[in-house]
N, C-alpha and C. Protein backbone atom coordinates (compact mmCIF):
# COMPACT_ATOMS: atom_id res chain seq x y z
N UNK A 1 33.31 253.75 11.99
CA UNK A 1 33.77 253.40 13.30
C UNK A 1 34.67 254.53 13.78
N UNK A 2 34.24 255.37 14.56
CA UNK A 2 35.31 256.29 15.30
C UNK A 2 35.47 256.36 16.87
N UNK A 3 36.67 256.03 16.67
CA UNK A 3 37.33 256.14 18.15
C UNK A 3 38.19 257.09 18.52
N UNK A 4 38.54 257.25 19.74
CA UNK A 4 39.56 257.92 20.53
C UNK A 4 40.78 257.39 20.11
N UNK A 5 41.51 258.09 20.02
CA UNK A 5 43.28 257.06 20.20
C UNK A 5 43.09 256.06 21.25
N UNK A 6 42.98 256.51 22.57
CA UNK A 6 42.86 255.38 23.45
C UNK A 6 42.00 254.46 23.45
N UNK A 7 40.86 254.36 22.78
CA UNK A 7 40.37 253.33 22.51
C UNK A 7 40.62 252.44 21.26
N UNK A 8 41.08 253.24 20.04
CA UNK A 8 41.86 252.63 19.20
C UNK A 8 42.85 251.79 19.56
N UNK A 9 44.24 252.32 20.10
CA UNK A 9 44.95 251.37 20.74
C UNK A 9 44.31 249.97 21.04
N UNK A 10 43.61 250.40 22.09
CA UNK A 10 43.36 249.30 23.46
C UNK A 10 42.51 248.18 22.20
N UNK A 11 41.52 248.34 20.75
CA UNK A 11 40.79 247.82 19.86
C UNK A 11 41.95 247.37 18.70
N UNK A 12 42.71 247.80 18.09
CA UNK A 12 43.33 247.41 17.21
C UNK A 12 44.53 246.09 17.73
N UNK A 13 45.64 246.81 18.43
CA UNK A 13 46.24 246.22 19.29
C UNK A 13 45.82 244.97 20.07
N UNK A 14 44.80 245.06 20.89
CA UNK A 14 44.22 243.73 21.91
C UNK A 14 43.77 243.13 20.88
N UNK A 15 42.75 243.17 19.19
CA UNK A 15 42.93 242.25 18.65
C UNK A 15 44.15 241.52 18.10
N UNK A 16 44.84 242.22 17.59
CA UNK A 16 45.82 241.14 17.31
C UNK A 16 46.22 240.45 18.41
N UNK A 17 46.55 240.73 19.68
CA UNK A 17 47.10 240.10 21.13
C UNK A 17 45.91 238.96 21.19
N UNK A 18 44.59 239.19 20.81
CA UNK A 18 43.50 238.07 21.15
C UNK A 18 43.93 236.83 20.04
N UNK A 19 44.09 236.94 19.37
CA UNK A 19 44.44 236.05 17.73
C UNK A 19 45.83 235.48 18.47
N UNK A 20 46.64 235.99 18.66
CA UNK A 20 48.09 235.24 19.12
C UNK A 20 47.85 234.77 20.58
N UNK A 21 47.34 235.14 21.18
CA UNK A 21 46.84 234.03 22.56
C UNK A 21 46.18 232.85 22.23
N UNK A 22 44.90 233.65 21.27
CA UNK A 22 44.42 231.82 20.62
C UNK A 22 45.18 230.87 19.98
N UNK A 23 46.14 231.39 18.99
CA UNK A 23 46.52 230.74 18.25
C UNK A 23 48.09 229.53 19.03
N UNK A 24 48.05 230.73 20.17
CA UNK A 24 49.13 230.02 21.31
C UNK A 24 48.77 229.21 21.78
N UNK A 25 47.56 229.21 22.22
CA UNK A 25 46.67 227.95 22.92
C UNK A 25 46.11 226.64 22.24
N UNK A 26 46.22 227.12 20.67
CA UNK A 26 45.88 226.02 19.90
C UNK A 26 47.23 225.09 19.92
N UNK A 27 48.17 225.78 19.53
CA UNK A 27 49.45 225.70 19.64
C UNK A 27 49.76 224.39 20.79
N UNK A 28 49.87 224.78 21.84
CA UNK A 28 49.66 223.89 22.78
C UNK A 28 49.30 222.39 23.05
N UNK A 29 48.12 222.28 22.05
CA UNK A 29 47.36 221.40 22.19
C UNK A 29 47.63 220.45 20.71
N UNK A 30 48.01 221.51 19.71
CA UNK A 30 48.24 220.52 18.44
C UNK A 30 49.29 221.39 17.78
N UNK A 31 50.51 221.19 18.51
CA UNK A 31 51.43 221.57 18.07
C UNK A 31 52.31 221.71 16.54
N UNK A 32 51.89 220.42 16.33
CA UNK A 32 52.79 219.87 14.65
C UNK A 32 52.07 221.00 13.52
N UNK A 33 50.45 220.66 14.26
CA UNK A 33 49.45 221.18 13.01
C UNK A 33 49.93 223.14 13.08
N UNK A 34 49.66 223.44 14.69
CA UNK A 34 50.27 224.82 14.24
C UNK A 34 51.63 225.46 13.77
N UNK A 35 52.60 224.82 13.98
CA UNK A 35 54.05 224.81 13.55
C UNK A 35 53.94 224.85 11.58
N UNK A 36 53.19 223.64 11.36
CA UNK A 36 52.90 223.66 9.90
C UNK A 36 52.28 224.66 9.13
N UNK A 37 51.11 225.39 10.23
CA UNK A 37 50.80 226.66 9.35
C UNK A 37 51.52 227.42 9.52
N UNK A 38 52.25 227.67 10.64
CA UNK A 38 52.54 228.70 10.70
C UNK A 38 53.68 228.94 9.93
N UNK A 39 54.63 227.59 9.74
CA UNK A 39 55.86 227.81 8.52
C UNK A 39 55.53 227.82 6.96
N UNK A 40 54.35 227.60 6.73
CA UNK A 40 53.58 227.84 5.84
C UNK A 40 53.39 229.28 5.38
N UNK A 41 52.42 229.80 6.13
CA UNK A 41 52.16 231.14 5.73
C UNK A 41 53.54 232.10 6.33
N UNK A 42 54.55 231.74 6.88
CA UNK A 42 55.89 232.45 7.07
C UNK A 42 56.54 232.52 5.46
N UNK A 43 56.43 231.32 5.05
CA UNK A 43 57.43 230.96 3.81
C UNK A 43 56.36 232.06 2.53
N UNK A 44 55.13 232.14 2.60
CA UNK A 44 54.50 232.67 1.53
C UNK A 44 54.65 234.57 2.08
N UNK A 45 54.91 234.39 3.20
CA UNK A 45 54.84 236.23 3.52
C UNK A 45 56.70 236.31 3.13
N UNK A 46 57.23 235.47 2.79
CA UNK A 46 59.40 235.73 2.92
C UNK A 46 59.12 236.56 1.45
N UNK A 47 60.58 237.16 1.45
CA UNK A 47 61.53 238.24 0.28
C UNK A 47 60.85 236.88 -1.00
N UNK A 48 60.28 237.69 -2.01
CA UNK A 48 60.13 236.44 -2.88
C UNK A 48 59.94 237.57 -4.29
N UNK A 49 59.65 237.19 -5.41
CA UNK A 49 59.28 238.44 -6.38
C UNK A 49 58.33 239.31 -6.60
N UNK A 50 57.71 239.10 -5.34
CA UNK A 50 56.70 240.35 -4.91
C UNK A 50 57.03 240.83 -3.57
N UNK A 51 56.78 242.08 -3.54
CA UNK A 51 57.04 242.61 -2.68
C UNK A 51 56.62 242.33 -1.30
N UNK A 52 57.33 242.47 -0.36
CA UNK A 52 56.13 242.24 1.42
C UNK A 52 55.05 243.15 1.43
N UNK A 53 55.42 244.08 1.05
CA UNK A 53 54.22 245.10 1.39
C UNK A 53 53.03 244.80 -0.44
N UNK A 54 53.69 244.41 -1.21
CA UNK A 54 52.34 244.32 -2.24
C UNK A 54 51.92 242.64 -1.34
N UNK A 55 52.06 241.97 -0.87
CA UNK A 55 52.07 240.67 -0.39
C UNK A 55 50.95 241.17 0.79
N UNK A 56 51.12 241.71 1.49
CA UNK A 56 50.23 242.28 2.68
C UNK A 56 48.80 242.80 2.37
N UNK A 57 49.47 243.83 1.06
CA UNK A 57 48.36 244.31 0.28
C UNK A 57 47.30 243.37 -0.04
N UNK A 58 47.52 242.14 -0.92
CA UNK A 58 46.82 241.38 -1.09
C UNK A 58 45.89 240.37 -0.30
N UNK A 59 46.79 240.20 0.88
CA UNK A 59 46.23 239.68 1.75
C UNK A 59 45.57 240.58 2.30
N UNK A 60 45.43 241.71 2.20
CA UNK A 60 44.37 242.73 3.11
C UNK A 60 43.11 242.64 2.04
N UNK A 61 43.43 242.45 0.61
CA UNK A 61 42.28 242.86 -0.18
C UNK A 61 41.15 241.30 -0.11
N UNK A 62 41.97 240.11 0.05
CA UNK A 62 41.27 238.68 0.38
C UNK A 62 40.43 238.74 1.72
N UNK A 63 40.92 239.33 2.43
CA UNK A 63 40.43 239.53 4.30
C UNK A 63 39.15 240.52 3.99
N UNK A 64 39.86 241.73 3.45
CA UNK A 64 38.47 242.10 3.19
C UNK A 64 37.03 241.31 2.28
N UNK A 65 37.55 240.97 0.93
CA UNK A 65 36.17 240.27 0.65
C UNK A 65 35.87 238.84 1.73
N UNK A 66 36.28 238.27 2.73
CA UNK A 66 36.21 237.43 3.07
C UNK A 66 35.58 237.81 4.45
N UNK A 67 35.85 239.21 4.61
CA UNK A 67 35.12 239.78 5.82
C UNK A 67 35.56 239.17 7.26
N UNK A 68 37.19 239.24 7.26
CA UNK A 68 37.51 237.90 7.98
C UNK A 68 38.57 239.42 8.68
N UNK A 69 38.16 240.00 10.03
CA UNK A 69 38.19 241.06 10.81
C UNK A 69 39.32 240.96 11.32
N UNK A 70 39.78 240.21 12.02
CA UNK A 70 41.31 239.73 12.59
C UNK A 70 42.39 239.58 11.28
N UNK A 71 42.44 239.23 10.04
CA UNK A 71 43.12 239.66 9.14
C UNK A 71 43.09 240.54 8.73
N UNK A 72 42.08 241.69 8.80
CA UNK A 72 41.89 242.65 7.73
C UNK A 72 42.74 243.72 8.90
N UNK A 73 42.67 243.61 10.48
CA UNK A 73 43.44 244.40 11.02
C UNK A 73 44.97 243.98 10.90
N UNK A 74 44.95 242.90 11.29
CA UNK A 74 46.78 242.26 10.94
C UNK A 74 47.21 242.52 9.70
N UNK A 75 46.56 242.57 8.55
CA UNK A 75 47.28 242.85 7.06
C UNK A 75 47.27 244.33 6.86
N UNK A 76 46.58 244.77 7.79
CA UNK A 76 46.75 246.84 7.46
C UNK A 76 47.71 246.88 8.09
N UNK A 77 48.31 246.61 9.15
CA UNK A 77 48.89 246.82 10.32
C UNK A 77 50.31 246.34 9.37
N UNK A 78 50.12 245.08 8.76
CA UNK A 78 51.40 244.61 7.92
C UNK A 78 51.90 245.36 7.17
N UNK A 79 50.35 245.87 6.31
CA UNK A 79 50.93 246.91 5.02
C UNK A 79 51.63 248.45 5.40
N UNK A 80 51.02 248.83 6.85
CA UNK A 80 51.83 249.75 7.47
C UNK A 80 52.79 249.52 7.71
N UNK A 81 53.87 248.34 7.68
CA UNK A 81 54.95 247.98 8.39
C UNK A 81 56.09 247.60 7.17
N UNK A 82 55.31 247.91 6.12
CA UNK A 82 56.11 247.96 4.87
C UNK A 82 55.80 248.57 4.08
N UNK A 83 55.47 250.15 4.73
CA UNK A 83 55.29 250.98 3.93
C UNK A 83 54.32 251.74 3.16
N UNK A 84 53.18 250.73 3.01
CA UNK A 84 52.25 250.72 2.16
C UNK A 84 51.35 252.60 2.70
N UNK A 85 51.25 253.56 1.33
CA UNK A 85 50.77 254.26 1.30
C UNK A 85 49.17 254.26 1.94
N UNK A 86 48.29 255.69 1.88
CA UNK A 86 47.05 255.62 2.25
C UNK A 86 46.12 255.19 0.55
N UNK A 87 46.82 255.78 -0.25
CA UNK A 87 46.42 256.03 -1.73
C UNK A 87 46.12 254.28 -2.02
N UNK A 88 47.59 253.38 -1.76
CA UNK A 88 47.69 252.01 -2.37
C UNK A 88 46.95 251.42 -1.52
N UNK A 89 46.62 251.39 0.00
CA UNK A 89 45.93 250.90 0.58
C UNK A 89 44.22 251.10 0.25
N UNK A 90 43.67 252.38 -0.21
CA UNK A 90 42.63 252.69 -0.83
C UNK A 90 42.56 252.06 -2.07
N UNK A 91 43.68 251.85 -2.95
CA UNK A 91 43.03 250.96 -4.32
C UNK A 91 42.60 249.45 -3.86
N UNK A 92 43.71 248.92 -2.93
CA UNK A 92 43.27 247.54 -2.61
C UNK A 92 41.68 247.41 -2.00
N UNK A 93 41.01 248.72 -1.55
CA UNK A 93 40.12 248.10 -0.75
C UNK A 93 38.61 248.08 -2.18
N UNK A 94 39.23 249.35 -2.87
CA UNK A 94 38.70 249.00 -4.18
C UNK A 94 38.33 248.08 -5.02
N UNK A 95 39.60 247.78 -5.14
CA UNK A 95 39.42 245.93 -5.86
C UNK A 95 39.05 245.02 -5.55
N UNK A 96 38.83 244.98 -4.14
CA UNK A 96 38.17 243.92 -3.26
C UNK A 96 36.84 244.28 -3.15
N UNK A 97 36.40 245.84 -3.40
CA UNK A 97 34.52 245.87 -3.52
C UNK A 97 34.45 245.50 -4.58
N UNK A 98 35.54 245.78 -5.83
CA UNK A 98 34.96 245.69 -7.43
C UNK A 98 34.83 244.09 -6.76
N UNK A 99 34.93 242.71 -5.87
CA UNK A 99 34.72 241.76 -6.52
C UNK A 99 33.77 241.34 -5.23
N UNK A 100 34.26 242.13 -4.45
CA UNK A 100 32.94 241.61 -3.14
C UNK A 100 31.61 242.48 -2.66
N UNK A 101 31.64 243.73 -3.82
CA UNK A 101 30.77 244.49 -3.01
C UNK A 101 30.25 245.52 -2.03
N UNK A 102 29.33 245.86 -2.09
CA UNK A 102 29.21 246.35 -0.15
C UNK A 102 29.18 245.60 0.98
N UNK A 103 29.62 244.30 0.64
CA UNK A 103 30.17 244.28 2.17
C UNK A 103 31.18 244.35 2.26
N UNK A 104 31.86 244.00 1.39
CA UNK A 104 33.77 244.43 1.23
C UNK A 104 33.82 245.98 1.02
N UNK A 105 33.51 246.74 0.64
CA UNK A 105 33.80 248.07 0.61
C UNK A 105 33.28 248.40 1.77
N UNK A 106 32.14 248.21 2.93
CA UNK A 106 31.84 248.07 4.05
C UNK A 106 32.91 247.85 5.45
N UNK A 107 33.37 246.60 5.09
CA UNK A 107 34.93 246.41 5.86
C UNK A 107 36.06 247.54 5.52
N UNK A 108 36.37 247.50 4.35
CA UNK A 108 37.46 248.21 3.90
C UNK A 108 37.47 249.91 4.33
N UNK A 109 35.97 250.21 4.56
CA UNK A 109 35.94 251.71 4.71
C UNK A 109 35.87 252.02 5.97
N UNK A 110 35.41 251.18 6.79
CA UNK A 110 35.76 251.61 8.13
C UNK A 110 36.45 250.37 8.94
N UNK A 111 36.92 249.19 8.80
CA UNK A 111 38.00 248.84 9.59
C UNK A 111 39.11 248.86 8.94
N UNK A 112 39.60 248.56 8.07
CA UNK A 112 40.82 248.47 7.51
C UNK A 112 41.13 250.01 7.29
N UNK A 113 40.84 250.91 6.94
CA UNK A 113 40.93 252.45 6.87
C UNK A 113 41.36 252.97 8.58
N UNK A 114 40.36 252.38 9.45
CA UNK A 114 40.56 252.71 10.89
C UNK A 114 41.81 252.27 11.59
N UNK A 115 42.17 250.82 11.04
CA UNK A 115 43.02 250.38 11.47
C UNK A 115 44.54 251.07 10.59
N UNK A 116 44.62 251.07 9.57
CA UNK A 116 45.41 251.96 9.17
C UNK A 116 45.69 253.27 9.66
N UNK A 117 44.74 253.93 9.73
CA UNK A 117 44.98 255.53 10.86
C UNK A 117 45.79 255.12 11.86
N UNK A 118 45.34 254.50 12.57
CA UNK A 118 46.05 253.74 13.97
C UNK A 118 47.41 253.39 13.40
N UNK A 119 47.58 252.72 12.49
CA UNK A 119 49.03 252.06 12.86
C UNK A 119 49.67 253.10 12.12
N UNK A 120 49.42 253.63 11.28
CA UNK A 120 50.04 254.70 10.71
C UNK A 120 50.59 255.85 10.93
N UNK A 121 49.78 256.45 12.14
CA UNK A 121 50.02 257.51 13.01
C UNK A 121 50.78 256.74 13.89
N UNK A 122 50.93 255.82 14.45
CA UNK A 122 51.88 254.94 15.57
C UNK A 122 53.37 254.91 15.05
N UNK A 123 53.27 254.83 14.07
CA UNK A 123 54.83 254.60 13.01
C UNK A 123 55.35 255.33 12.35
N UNK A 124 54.43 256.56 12.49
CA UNK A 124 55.46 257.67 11.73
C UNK A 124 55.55 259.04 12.43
């Protein structure tokens, strides 16, 4: 997948903005239920004996075998936001083909890699 910066932006970015509009709108409508996930998966991403950024990691390497596109950009984007190297981000996408394959090494090599360029170059 290669893009322009400006189309990167406007692709990485507007997904996550599409995911938090939906999830606002679900919100709306069944409030308790989204409040509950959402303090849910808040409490499993908090300071705990793993790290945020190995925590992100993992959740990027599940998104990838799960091929689940809106996480796999939000958890690169995470693991950029705590640090996470190009090297450690490359083993995770590893371990997720050693168990999913080519289609997980498929995701991992060009969105999660893409999306990493992007946020990576944005943040440093």
């Amino acid at each position: 997948m290669e893009f322009h910066q400006e189309e990167a932006v406007n692709y990485f970015d507007q997904s996550i903005v599409d995911y938090k509009e939906g999830s606002n709108r679900l919100s709306k409508h069944l409030p308790k239920m989204m409040k509950g996930y959402f303090d849910f998966t808040e409490a499993c991403f908090a300071d705990g004996n793993i790290s945020k950024k190995q925590k992100q990691l993992t959740a990027l390497g599940i998104s990838i075998y799960a091929q689940d596109e809106y996480c796999i950009m939000y958890h690169t984007k995470g693991a950029c936001e705590h640090g996470a190297s190009q090297e450690e981000l490359m083993e995770t996408i590893a371990i997720s083909a050693a168990l999913g394959g080519g289609a997980a090494l498929s995701q991992g090599v060009t969105l999660a890699m893409d999306t990493y360029d992007h946020y990576h170059q944005t943040m440093h």
